[in-house]
C-alpha atoms as a PDB file:
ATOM      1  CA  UNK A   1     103.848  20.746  99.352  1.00  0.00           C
ATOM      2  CA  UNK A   2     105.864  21.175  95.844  1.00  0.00           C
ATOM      3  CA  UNK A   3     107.757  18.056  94.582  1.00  0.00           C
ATOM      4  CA  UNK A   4     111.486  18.604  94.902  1.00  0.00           C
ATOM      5  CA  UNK A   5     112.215  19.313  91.206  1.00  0.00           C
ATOM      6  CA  UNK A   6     109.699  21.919  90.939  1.00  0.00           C
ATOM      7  CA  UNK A   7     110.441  25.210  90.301  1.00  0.00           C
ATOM      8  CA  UNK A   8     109.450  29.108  90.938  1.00  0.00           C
ATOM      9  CA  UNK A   9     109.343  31.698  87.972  1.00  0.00           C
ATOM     10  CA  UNK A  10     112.115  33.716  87.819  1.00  0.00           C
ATOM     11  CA  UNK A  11     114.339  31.367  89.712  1.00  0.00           C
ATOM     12  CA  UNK A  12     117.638  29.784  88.364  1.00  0.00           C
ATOM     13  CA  UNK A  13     117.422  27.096  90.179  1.00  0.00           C
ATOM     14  CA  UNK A  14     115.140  24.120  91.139  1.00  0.00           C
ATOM     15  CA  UNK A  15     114.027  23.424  94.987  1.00  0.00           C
ATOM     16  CA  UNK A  16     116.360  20.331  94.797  1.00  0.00           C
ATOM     17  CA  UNK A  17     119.537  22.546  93.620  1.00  0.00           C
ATOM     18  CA  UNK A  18     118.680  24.970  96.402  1.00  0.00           C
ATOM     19  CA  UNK A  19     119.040  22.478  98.904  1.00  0.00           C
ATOM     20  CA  UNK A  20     121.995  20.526  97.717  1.00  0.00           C
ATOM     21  CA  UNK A  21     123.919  24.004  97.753  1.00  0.00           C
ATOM     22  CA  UNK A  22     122.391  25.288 101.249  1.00  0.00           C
ATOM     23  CA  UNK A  23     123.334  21.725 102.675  1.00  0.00           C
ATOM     24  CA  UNK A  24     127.128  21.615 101.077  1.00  0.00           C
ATOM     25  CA  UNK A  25     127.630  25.418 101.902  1.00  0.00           C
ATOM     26  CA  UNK A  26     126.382  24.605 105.138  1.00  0.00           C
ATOM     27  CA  UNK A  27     128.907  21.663 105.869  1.00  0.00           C
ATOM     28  CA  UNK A  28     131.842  23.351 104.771  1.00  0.00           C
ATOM     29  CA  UNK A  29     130.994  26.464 107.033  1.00  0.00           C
ATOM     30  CA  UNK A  30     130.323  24.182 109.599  1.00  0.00           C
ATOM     31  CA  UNK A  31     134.299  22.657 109.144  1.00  0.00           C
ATOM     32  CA  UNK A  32     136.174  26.269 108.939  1.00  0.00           C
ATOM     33  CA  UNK A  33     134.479  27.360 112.044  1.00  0.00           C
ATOM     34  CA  UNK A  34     136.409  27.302 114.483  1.00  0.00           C
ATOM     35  CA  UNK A  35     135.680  29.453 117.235  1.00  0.00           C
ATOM     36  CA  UNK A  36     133.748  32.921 117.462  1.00  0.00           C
ATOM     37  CA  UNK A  37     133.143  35.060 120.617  1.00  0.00           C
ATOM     38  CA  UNK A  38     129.760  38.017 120.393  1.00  0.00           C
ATOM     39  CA  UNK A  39     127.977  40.023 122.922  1.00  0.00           C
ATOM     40  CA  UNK A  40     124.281  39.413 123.392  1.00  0.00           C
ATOM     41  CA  UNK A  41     121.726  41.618 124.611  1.00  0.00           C
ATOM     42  CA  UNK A  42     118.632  40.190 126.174  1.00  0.00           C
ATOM     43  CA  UNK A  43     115.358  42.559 126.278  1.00  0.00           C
ATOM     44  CA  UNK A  44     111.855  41.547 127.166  1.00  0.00           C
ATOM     45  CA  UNK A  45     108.908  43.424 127.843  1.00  0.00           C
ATOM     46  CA  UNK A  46     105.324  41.884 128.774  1.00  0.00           C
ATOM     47  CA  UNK A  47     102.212  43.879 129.178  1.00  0.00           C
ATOM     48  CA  UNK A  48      99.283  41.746 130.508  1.00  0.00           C
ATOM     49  CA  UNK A  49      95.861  42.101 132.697  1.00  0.00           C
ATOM     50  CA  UNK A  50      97.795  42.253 135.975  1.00  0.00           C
ATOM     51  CA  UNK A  51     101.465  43.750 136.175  1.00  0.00           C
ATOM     52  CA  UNK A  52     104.073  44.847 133.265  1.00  0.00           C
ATOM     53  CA  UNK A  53     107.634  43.416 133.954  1.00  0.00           C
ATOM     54  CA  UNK A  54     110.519  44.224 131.602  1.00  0.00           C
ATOM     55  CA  UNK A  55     114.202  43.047 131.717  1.00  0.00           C
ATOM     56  CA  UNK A  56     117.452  43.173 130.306  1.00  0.00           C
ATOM     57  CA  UNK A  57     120.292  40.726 130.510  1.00  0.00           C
ATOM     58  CA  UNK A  58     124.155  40.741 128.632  1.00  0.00           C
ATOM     59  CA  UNK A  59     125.670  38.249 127.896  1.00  0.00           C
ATOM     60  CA  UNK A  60     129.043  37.017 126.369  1.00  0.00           C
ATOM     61  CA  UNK A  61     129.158  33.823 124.304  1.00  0.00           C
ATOM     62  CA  UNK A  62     132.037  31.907 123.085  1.00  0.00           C
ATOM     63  CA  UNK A  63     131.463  28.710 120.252  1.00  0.00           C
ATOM     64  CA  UNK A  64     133.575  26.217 120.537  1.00  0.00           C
ATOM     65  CA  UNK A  65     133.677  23.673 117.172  1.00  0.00           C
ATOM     66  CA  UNK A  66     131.861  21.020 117.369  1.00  0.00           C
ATOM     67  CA  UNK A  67     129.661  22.004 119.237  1.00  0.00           C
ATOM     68  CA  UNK A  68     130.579  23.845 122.532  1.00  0.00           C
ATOM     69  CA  UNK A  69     128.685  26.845 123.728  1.00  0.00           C
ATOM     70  CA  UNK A  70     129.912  28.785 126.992  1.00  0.00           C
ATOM     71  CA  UNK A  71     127.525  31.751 128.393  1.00  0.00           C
ATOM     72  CA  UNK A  72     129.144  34.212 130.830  1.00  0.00           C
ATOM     73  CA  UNK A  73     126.716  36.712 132.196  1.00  0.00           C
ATOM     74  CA  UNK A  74     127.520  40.004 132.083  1.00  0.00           C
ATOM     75  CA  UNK A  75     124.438  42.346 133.787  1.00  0.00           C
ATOM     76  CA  UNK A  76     121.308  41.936 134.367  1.00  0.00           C
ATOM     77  CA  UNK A  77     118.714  44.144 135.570  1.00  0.00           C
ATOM     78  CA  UNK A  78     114.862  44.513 135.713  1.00  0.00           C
ATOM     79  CA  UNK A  79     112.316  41.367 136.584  1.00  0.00           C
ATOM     80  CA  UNK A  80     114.106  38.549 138.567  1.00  0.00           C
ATOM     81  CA  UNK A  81     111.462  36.046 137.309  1.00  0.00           C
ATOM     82  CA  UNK A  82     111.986  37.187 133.678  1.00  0.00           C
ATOM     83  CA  UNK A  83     115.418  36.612 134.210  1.00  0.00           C
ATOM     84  CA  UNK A  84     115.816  33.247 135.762  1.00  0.00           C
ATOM     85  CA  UNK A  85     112.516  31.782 133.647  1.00  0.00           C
ATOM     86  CA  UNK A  86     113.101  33.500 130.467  1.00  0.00           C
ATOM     87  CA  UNK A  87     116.363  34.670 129.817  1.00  0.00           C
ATOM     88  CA  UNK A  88     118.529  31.848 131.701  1.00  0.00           C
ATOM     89  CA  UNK A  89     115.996  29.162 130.279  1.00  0.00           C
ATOM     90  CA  UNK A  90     116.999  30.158 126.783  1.00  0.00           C
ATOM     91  CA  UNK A  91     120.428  29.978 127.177  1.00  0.00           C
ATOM     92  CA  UNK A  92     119.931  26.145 129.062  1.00  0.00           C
ATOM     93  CA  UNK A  93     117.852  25.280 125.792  1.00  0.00           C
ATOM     94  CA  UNK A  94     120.144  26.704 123.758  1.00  0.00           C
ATOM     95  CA  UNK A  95     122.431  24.567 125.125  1.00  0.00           C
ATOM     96  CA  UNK A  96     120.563  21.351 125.079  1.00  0.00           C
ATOM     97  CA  UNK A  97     119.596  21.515 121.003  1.00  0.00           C
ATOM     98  CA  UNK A  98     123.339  21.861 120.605  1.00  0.00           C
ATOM     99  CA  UNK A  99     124.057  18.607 122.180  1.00  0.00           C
ATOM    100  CA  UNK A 100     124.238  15.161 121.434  1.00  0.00           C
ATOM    101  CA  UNK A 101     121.354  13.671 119.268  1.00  0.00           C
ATOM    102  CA  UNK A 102     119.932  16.960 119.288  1.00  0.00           C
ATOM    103  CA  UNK A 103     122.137  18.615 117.270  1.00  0.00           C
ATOM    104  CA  UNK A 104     121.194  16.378 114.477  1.00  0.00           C
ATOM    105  CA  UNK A 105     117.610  16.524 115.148  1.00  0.00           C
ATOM    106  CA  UNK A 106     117.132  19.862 115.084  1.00  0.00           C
ATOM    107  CA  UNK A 107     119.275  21.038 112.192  1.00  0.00           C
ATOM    108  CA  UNK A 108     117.823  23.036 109.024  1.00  0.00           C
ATOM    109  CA  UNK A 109     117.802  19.665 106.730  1.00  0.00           C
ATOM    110  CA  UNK A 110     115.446  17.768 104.569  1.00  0.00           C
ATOM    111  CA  UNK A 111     115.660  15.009 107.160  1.00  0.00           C
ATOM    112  CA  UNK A 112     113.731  16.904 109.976  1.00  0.00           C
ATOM    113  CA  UNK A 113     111.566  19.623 107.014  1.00  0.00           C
ATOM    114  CA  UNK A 114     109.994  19.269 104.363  1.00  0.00           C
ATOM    115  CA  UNK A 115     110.789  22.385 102.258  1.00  0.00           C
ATOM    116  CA  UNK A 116     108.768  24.093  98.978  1.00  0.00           C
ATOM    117  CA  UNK A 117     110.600  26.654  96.636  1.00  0.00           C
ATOM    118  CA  UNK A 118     107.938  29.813  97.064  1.00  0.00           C
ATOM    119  CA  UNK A 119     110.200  32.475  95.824  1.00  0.00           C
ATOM    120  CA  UNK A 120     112.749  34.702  94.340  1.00  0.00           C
ATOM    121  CA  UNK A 121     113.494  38.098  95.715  1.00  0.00           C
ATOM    122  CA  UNK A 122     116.182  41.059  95.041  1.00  0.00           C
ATOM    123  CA  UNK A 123     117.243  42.777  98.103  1.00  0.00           C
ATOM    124  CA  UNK A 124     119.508  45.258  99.235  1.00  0.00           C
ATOM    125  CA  UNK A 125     121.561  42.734  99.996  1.00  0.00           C
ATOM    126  CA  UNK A 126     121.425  40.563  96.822  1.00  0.00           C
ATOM    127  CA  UNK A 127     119.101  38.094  95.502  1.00  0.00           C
ATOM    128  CA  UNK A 128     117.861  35.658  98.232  1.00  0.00           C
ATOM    129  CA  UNK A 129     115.417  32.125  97.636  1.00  0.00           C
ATOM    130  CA  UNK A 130     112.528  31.992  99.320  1.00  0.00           C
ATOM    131  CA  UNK A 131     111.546  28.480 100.584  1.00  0.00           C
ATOM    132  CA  UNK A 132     108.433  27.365 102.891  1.00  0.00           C
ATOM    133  CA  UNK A 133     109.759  25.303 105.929  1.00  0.00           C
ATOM    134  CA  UNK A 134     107.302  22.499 107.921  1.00  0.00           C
ATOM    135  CA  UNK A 135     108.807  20.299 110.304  1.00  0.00           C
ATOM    136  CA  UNK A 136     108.012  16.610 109.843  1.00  0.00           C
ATOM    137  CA  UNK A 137     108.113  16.159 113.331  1.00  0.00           C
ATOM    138  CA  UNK A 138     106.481  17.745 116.656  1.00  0.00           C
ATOM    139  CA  UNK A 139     109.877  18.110 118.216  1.00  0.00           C
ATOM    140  CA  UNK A 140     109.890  21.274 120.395  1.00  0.00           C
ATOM    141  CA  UNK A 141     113.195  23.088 118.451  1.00  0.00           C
ATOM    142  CA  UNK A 142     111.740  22.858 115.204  1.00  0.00           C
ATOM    143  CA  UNK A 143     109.068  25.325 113.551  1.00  0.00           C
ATOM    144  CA  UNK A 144     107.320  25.772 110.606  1.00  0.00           C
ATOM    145  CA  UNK A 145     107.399  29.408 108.336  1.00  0.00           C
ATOM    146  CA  UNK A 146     109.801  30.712 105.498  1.00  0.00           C
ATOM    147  CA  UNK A 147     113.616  31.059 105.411  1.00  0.00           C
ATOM    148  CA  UNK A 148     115.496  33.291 102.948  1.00  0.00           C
ATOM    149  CA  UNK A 149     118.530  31.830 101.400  1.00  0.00           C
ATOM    150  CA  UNK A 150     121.204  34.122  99.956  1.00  0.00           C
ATOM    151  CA  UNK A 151     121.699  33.242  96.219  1.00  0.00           C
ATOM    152  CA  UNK A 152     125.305  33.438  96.202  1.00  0.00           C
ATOM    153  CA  UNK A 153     126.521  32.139  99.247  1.00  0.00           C
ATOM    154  CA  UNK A 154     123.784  30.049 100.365  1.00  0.00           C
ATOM    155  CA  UNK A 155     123.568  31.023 103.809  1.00  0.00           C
ATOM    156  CA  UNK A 156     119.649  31.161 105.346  1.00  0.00           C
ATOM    157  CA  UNK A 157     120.085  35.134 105.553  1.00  0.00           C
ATOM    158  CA  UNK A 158     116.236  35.563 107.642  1.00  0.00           C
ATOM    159  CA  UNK A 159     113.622  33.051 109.584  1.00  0.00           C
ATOM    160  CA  UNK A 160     110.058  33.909 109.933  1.00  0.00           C
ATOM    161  CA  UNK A 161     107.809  31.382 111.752  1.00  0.00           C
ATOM    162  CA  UNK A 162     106.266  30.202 114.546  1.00  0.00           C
ATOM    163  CA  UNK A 163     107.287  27.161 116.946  1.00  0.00           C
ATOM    164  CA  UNK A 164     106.086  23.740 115.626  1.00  0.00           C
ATOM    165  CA  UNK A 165     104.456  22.922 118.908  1.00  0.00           C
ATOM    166  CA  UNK A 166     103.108  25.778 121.500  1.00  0.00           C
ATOM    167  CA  UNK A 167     105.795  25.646 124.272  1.00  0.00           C
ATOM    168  CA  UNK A 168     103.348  25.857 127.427  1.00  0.00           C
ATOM    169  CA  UNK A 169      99.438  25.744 127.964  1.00  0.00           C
ATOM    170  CA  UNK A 170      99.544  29.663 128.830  1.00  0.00           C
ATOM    171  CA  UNK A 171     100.431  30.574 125.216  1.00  0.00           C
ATOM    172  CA  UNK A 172      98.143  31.228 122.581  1.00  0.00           C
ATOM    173  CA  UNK A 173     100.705  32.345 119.709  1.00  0.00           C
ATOM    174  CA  UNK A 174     104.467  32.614 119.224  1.00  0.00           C
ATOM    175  CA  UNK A 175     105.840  34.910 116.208  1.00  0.00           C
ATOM    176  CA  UNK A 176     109.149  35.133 115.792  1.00  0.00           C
ATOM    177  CA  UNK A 177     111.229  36.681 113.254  1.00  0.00           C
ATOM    178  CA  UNK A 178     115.506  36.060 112.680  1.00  0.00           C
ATOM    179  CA  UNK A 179     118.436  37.920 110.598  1.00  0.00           C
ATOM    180  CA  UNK A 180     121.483  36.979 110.009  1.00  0.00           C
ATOM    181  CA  UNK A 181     124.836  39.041 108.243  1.00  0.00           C
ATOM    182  CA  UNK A 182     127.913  38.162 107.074  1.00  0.00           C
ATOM    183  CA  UNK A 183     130.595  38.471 109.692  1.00  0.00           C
ATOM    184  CA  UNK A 184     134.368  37.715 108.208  1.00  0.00           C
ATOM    185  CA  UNK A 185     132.833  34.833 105.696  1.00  0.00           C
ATOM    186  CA  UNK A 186     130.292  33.460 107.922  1.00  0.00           C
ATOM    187  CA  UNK A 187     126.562  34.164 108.582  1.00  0.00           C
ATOM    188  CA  UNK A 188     126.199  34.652 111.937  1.00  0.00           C
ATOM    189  CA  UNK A 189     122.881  35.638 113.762  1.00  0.00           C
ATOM    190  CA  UNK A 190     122.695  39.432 114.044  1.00  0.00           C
ATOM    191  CA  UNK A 191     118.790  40.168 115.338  1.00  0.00           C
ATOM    192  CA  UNK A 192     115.944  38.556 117.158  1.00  0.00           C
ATOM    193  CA  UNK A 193     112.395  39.119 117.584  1.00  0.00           C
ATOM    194  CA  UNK A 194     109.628  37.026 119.587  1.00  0.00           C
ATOM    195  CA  UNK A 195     106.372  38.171 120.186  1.00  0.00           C
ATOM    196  CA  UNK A 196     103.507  35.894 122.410  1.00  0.00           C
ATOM    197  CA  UNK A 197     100.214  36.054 123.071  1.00  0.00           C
ATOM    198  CA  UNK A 198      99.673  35.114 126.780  1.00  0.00           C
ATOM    199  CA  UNK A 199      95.936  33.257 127.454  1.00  0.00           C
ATOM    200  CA  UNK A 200      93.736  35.313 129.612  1.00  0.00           C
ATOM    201  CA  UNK A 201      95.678  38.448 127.694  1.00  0.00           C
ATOM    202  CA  UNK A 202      98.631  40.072 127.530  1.00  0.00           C
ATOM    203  CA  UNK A 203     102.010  40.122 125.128  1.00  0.00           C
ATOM    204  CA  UNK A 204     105.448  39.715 125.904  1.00  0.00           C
ATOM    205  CA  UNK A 205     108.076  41.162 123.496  1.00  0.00           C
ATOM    206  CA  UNK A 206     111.973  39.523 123.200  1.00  0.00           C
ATOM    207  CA  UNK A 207     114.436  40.711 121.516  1.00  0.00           C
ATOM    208  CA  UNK A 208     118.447  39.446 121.227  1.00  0.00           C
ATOM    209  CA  UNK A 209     121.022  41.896 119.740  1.00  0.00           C
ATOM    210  CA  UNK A 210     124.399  39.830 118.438  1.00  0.00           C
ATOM    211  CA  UNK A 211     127.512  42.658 118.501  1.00  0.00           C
ATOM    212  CA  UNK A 212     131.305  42.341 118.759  1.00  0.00           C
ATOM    213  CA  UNK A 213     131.776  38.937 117.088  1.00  0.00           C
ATOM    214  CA  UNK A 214     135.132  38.124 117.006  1.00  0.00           C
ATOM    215  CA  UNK A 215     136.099  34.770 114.627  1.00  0.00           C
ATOM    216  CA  UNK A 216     138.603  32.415 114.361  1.00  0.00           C
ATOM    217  CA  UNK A 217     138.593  30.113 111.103  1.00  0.00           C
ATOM    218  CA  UNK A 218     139.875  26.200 111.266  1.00  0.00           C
ATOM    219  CA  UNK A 219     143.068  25.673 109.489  1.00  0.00           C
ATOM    220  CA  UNK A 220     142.376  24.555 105.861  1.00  0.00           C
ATOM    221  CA  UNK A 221     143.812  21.061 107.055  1.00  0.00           C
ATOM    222  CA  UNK A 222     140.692  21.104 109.270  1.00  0.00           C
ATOM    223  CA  UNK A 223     138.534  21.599 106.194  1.00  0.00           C
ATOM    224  CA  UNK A 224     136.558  18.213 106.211  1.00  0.00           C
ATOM    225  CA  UNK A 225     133.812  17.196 103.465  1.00  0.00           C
ATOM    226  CA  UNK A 226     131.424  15.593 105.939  1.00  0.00           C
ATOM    227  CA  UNK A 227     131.220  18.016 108.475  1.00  0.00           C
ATOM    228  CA  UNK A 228     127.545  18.889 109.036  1.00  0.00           C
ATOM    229  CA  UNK A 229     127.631  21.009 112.387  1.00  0.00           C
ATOM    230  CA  UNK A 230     126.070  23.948 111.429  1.00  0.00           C
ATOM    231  CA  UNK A 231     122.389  24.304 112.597  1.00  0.00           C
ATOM    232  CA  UNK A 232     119.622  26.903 112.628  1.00  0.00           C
ATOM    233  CA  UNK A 233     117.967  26.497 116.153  1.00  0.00           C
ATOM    234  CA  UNK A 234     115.374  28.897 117.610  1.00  0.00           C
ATOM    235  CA  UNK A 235     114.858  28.248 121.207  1.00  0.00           C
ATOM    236  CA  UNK A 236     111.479  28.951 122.546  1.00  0.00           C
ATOM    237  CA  UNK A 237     110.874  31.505 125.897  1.00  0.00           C
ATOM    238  CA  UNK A 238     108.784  29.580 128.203  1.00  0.00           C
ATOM    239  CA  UNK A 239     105.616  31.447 129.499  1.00  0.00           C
ATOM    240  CA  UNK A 240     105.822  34.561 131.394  1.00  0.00           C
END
């Protein structure tokens, strides 16, 4: 792992400066959101040795600041055990990481990674940082891979990675892969992509579209310097 002050050719700034800026830009996000609303769409298809099943599940969301999420399902169709062991299982541990001591334990911070500077990338989108994550501890929420941080606003813009621990003894591999866009100021999830490996074979597919967010900022009063509520957490499906 690089030492914090190293740095990347090409880049203007050191690992250490990238994460000062990510963790301030974080906290003051955190503090002006107040509330945003989205439509989700759940999707999963798995293809294994005995039987296919596929599924599809909407739901609305509504954040609350701190730390309140509230699901309201809107459809769902296809495979009832997808549904209540995939789908509805997400949204519980969803709900859990955003809780209590979790919150802090599972947030995208030099206390729970340990981060090295690998990169510096244009994009369509602007220049980004590209920094190797791996978790310094086996907690389940937590995985190890690259982020992309947006140079300017200094937002993690995309996740690639894998869990840190394998969430069940039927799972060989987990690959998942996370984008973000700018929504009225804030970077707000935007697409989802899990793939798993399945022991004795077969792969199951998940994807989440994010549409319709609708966002209400905090009063600047609200504006507070230690606010650190925004987190980056990547709930696991449980096997198929």
């Amino acid at each position: 792992m690089q030492p914090a002050s190293s740095r990347v050719e090409g880049c203007p700034l050191s690992l250490n400066q990238v994460l000062g800026r990510l963790e301030e830009h974080n906290a003051r996000r955190a503090a002006e959101l107040q509330q945003f609303d989205a439509k989700r769409i759940y999707r999963m298809q798995y293809h294994g040795v005995f039987r296919e099943r596929d599924a599809e599940m909407v739901v609305r969301v509504r954040f609350i600041a701190p730390n309140s999420k509230q699901f309201t399902i809107v459809s769902q169709s296809g495979s009832k055990f997808v549904i209540d062991h995939v789908f509805k299982k997400l949204l519980e541990a969803e709900q859990e990481a955003t809780t209590g001591d979790h919150r802090k334990q599972t947030a995208l911070s030099r206390e729970n990674y340990n981060f090295a500077l690998v990169g510096y990338e244009s994009t369509p989108a602007g220049a980004q940082y590209v920094l190797s994550v791996q978790p310094k501890s086996n907690n389940k929420y937590l995985y190890r891979g690259k982020i992309w941080v947006d140079a300017k606003d200094f937002a993690v813009a995309r996740i690639q990675g894998e869990p840190s621990r394998n969430p069940s003894m039927w799972i060989t591999k987990t690959d998942f892969a996370h984008e973000y866009a700018k929504v009225d100021g804030f970077w707000l999830p935007s697409q989802n992509y899990t793939e798993t490996s399945v022991r004795f074979g077969g792969k199951s597919k998940l994807s989440i579209e994010y549409q319709d967010y609708r966002v209400i900022k905090a009063p600047p009063l609200h504006i507070i310097e230690t606010a650190h509520r925004e987190q980056v957490v990547l709930p696991v499906p449980t096997s198929d």
